[in-house]
Protein backbone atom coordinates (compact mmCIF):
# COMPACT_ATOMS: atom_id res chain seq x y z
CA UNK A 1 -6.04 -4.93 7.71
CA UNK A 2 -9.18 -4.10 6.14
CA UNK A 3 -10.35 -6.11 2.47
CA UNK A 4 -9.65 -2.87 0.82
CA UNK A 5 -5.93 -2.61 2.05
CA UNK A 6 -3.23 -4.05 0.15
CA UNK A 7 0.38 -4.76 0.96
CA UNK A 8 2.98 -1.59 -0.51
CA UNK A 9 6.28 -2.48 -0.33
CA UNK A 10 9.29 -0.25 -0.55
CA UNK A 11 12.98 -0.52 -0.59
CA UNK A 12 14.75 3.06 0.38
CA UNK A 13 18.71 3.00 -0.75
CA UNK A 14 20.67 5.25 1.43
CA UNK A 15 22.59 8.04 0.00
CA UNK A 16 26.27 8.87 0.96
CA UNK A 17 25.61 10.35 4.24
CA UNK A 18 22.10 9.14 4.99
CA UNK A 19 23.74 6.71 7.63
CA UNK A 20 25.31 9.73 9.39
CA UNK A 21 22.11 11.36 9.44
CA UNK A 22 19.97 8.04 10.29
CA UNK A 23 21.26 8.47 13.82
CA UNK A 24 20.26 11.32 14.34
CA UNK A 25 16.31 11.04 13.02
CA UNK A 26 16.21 7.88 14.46
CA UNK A 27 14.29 9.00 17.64
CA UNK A 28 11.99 10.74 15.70
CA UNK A 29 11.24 8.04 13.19
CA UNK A 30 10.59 5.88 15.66
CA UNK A 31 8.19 8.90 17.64
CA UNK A 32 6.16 9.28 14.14
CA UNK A 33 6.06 4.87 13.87
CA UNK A 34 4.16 5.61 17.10
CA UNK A 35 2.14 7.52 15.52
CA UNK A 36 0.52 4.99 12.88
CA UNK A 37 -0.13 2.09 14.64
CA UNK A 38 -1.24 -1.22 12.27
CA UNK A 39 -0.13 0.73 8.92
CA UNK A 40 3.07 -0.50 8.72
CA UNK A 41 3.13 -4.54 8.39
CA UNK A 42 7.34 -5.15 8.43
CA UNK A 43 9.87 -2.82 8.45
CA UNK A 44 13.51 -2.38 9.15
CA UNK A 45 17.42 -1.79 7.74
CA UNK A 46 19.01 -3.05 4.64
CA UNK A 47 22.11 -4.09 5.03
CA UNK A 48 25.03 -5.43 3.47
CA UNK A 49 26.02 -8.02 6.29
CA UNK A 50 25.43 -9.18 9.48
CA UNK A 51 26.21 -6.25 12.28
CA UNK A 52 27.13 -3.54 10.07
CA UNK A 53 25.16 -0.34 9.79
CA UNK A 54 22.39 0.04 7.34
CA UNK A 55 22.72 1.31 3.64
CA UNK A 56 18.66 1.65 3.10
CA UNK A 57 15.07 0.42 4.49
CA UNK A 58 12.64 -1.63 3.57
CA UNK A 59 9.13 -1.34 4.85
CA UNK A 60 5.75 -2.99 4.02
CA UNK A 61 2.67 -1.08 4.74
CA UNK A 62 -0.96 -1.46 4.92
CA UNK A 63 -3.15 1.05 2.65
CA UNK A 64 -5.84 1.16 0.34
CA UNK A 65 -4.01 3.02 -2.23
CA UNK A 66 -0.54 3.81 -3.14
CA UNK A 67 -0.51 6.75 -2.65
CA UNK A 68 -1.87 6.46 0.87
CA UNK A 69 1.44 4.47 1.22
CA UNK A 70 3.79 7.03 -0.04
CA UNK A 71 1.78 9.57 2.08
CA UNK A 72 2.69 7.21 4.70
CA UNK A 73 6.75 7.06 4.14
CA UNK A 74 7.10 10.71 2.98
CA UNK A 75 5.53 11.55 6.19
CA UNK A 76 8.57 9.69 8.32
CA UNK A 77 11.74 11.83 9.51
CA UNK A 78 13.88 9.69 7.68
CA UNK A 79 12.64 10.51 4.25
CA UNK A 80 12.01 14.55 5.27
CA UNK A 81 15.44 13.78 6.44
CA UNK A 82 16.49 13.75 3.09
CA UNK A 83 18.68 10.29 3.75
CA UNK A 84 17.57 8.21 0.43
CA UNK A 85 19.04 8.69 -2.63
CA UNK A 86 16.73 6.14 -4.55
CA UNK A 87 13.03 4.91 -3.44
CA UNK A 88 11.23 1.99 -5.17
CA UNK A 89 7.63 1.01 -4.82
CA UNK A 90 5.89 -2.65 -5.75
CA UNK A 91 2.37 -4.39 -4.34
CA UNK A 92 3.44 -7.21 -1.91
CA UNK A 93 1.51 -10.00 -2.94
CA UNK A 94 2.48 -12.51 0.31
CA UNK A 95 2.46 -15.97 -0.79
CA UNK A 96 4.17 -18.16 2.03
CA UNK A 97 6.35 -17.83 4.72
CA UNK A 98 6.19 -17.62 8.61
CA UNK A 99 5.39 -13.91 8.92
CA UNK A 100 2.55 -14.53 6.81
CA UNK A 101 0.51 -16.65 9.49
């Protein structure tokens, strides 16, 4: 990550049937994650317990701007998928933890 990068986090809440179709996109989410190596710092499912399918996503990623970030998710089969039914955006501003080095 370059000085001019900052940490975008989003959390994606799955609509009704965006589980159904999260299946389905799956190989080509993870085909396009491929495709932008480094940009995205942590990533994965939201869910609601321990072993049971996921309800959203959360992903951090590394851009200079937010909108590079948004480019970033809009760009992924899941969201062209159409599976979200709600999509919030905040600055990660890492302050501890093991992930953080």
């Amino acid at each position: 990550m370059s000085t001019a990068e900052v940490l975008y986090a989003v959390q994606a809440v799955d609509s009704l049937e965006g589980n159904k179709r999260r299946a389905e996109l799956r190989p080509a989410h993870a085909e396009y994650l491929g495709t932008i190596p480094g940009r995205v710092a942590l990533g994965g499912g939201i869910v609601t317990e321990a072993g049971q399918p996921a309800t959203g996503s959360f992903l951090i990623y590394h851009a200079a701007t937010l909108e590079e970030a948004k480019a970033l998710f809009e760009n992924d089969p899941l969201f062209k998928g159409g599976i979200y039914q709600s999509v919030t955006w905040s600055v990660f501003n890492g302050a501890m933890g093991s992930l953080l080095g």
